[in-house]
Protein backbone atom coordinates (compact mmCIF):
# COMPACT_ATOMS: atom_id res chain seq x y z
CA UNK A 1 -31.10 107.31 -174.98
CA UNK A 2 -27.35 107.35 -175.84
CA UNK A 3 -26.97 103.64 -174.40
CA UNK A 4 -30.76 102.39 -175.35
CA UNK A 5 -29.12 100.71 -178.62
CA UNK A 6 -26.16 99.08 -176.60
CA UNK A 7 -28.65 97.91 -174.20
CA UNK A 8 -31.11 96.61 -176.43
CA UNK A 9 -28.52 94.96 -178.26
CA UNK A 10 -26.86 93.04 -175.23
CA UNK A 11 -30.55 91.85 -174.38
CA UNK A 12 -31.41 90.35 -178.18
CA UNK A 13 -27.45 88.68 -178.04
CA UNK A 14 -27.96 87.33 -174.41
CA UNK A 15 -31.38 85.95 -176.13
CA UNK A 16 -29.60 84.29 -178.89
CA UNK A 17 -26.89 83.27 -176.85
CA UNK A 18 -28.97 81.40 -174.73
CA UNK A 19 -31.30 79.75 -177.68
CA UNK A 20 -27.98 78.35 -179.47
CA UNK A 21 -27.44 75.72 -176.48
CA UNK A 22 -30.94 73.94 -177.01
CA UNK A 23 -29.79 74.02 -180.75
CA UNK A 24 -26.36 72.30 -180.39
CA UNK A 25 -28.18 70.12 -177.86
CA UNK A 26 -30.46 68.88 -180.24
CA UNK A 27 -28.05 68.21 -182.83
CA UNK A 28 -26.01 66.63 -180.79
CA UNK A 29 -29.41 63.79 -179.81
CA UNK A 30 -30.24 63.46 -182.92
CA UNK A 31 -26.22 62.30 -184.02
CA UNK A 32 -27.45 59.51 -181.36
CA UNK A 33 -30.37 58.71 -183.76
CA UNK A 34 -30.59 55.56 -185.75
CA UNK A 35 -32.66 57.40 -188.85
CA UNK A 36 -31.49 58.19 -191.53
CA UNK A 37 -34.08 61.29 -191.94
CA UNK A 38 -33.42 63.38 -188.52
CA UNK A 39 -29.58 62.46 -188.77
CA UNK A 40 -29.33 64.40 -191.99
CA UNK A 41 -30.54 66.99 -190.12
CA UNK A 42 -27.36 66.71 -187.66
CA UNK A 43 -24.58 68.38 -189.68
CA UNK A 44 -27.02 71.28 -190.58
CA UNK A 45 -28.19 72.16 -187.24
CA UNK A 46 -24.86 71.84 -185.24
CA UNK A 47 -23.11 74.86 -187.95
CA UNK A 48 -26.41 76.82 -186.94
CA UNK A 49 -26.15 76.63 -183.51
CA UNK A 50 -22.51 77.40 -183.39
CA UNK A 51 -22.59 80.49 -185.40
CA UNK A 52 -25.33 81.72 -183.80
CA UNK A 53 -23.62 81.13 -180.42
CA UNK A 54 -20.04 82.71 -181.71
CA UNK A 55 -22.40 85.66 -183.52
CA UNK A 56 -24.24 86.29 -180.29
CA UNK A 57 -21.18 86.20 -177.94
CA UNK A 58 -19.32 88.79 -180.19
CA UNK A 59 -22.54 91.26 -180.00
CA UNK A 60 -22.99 90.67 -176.35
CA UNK A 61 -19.62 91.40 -175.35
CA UNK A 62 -19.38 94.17 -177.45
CA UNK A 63 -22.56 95.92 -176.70
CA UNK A 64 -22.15 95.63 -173.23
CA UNK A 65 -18.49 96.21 -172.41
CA UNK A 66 -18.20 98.49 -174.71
CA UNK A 67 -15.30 96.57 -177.07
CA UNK A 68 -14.98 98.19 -180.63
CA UNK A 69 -13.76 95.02 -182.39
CA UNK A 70 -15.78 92.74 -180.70
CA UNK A 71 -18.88 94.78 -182.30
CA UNK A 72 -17.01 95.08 -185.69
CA UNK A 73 -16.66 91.48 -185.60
CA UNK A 74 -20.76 91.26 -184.86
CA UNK A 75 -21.28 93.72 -187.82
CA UNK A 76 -19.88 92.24 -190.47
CA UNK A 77 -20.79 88.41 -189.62
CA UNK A 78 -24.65 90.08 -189.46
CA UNK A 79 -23.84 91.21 -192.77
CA UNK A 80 -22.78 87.85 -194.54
CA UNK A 81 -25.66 86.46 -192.52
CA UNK A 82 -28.27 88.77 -193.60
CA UNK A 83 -27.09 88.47 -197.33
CA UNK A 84 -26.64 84.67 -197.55
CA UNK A 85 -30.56 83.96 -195.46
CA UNK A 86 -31.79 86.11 -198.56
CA UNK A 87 -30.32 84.24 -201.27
CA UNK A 88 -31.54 81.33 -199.77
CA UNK A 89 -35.10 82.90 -198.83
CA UNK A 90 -35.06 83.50 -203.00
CA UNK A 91 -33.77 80.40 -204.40
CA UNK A 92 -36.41 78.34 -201.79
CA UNK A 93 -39.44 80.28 -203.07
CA UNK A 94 -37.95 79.98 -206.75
CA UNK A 95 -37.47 76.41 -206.42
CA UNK A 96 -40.74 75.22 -204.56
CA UNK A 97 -43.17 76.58 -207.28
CA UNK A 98 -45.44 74.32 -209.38
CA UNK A 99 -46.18 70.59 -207.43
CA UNK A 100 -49.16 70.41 -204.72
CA UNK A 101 -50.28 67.84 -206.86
CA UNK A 102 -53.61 66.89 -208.83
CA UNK A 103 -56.83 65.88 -207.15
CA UNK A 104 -58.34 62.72 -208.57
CA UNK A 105 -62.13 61.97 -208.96
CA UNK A 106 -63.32 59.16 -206.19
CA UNK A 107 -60.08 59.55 -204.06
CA UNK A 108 -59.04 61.06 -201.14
CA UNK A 109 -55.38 61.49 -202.26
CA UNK A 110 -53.63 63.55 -204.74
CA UNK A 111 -51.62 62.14 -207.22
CA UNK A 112 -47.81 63.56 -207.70
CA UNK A 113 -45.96 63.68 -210.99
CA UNK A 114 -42.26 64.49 -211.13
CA UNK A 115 -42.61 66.76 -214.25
CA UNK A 116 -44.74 69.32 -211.96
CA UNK A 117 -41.91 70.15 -209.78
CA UNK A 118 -38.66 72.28 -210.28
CA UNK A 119 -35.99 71.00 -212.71
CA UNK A 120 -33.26 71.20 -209.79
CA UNK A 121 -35.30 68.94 -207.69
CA UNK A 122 -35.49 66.61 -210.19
CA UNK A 123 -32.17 66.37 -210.71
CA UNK A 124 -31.71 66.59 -206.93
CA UNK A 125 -34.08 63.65 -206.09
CA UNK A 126 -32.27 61.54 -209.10
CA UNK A 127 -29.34 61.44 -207.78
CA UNK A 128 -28.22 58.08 -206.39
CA UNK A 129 -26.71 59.16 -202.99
CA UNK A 130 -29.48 61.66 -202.11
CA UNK A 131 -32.29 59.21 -203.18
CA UNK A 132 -30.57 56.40 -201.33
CA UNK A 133 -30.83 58.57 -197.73
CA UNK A 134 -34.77 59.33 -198.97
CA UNK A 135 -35.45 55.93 -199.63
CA UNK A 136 -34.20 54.66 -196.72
CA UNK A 137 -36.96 57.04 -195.32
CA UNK A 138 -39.34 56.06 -197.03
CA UNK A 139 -38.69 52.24 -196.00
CA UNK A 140 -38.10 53.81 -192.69
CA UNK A 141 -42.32 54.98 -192.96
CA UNK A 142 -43.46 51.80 -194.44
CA UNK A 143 -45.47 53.99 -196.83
CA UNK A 144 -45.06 51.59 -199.60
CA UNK A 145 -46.19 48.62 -197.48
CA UNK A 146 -50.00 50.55 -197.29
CA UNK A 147 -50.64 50.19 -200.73
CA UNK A 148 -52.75 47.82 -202.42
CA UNK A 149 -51.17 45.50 -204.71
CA UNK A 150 -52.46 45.21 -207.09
CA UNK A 151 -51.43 43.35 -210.82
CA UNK A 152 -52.85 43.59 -214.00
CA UNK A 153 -51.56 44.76 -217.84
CA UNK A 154 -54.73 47.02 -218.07
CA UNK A 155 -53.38 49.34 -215.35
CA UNK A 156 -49.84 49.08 -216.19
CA UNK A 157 -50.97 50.63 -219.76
CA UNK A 158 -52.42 53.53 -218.44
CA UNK A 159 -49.62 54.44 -216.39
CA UNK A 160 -45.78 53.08 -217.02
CA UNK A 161 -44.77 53.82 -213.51
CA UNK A 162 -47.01 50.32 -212.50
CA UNK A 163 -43.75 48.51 -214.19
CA UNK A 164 -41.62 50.06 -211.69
CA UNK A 165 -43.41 48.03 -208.60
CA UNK A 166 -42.76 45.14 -207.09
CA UNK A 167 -44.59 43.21 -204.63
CA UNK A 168 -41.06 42.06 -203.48
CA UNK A 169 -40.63 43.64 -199.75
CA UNK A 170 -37.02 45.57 -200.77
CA UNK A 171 -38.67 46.74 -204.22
CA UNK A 172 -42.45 47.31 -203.57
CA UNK A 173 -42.53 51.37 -204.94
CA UNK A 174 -38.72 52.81 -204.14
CA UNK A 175 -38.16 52.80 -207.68
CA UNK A 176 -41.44 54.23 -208.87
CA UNK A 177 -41.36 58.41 -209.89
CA UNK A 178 -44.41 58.97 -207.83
CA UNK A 179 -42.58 57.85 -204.92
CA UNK A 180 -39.96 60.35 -205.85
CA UNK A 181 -42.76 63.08 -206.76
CA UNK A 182 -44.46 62.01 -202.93
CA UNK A 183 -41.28 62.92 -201.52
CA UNK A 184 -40.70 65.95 -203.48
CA UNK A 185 -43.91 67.47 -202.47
CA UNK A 186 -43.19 66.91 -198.54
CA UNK A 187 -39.31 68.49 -199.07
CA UNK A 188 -41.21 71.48 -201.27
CA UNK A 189 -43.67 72.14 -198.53
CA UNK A 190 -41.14 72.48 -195.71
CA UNK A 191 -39.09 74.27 -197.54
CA UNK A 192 -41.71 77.01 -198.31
CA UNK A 193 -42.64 77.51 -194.85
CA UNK A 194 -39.04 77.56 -193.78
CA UNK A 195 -38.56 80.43 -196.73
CA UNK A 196 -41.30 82.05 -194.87
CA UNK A 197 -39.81 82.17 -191.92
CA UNK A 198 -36.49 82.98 -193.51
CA UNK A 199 -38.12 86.68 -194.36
CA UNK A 200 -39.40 86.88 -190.84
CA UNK A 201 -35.68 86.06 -189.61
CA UNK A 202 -34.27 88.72 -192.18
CA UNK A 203 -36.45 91.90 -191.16
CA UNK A 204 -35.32 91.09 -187.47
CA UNK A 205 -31.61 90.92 -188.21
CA UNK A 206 -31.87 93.96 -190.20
CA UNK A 207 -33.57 95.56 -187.08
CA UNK A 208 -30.63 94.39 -185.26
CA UNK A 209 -27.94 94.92 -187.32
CA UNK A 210 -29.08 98.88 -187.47
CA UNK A 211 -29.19 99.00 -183.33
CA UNK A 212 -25.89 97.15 -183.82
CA UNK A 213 -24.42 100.11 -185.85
CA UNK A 214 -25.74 102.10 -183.24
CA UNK A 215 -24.10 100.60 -180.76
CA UNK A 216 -20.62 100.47 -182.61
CA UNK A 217 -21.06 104.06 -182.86
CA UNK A 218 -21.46 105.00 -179.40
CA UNK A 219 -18.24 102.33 -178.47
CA UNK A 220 -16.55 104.47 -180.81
CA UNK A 221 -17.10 107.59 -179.47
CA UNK A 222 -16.05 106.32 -176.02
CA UNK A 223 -12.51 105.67 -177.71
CA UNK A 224 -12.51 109.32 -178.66
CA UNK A 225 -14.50 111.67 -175.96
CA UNK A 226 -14.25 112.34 -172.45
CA UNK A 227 -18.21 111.20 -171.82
CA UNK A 228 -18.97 114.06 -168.66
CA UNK A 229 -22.36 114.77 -169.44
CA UNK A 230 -23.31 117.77 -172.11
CA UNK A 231 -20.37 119.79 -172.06
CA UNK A 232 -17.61 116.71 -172.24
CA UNK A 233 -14.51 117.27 -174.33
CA UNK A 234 -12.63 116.06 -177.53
CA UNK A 235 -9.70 114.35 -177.10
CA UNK A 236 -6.96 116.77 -178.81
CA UNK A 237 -5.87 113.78 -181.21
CA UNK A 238 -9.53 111.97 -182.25
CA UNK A 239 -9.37 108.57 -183.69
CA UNK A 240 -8.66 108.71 -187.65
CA UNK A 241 -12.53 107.48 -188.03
CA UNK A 242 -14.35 109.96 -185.58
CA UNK A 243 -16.18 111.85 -187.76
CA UNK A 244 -17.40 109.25 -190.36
């Protein structure tokens, strides 16, 4: 039992070590890809994959061989990790309330408004330079091209967002706020799942991060004891932290 936490430790960092290279792999492919939607996602991933991978190889080596530091260094990088994943896992569920949209009698769709959706991703979604990269996703889907065009003052009246199309093939509906509110909902759905997962994430790094401690301990007492079974001895001069 006195080396079950290092052990178990070394086995969830050798697990993590070895899921950061598909990571990194897969950021670096998608660097290679020509869309503007997964090469957003390049940046992102690639600072993922690396800290994991630098995380992982600190807790490995330090769990396993035994190397104070090394586990000191795991520790406290857990730590910042643990803290920032929850105040993203709270801002994401704060921000994705309200949206999903209204149901509409005799269609199959719902209809999106931008006034049903946080005020940050409004202002998010207005911005030139990040609707620019969505746009160019949206052209990228041809979404716009699948709807009916149709003219006429009498719909235009009911709705003010019909003055924002254009059966021109660059305009069509880019400009229009339920293309910005279609857009919204797909960002506010993946971003709820992924604060889901965020909590499932969290309650396993906490698990680790307390066999981690664990761990540190027992490299710490190494540093201070002769380990010969029940009856080992103190060293006459303990380390300054022995008996925290």
């Amino acid at each position: 039992m006195y080396r079950l936490s290092n052990t178990v430790v070394g086995y969830l960092n050798l697990l993590t070590l070895l899921s950061s290279i598909p990571i990194i792999g897969g950021a670096l492919w998608l660097a290679r890809s020509s869309a503007t939607c997964e090469s957003a996602l390049q940046t992102p991933l690639l600072a993922v994959g690396f800290i994991v991978l630098l995380v992982s190889l600190a807790g490995f080596i330090g769990a396993c061989f035994n190397v104070a530091c090394a586990l000191w260094l795991y520790l406290f990088s857990m730590l910042v990790l643990i803290a920032a994943l929850l105040c993203i896992t709270v801002f994401g569920f704060a921000v994705t309330g309200g949206g999903n949209g209204d149901q509409i009698p005799g269609r199959v769709y719902r209809e999106y408004h931008l006034s049903d959706y946080s005020a940050w991703l409004r202002r998010r979604i207005s911005e030139d330079g990040n609707w620019r990269a969505a746009r160019a996703c949206v052209v990228g889907s041809r979404a716009c091209a699948e709807v009916v065009r149709v003219t006429g003052m009498a719909l235009a009246e009911q709705d003010h967002d019909c003055y924002r199309w254009s059966n021109a093939e660059d305009v069509l509906c880019y400009s229009c706020d339920s293309c910005k509110a279609g857009v919204l909902e797909q960002v506010r759905r993946d971003w709820h799942k992924l604060s889901i997962l965020n909590v499932v994430v969290v309650l396993f790094l906490i698990a680790a991060y307390a066999l981690g401690c664990c761990a540190f301990r027992n490299a710490r007492r190494t540093l201070s004891d002769h380990p010969y079974g029940d009856n080992r001895m103190s060293k006459m001069v303990p380390r300054w932290d022995y008996h925290l």
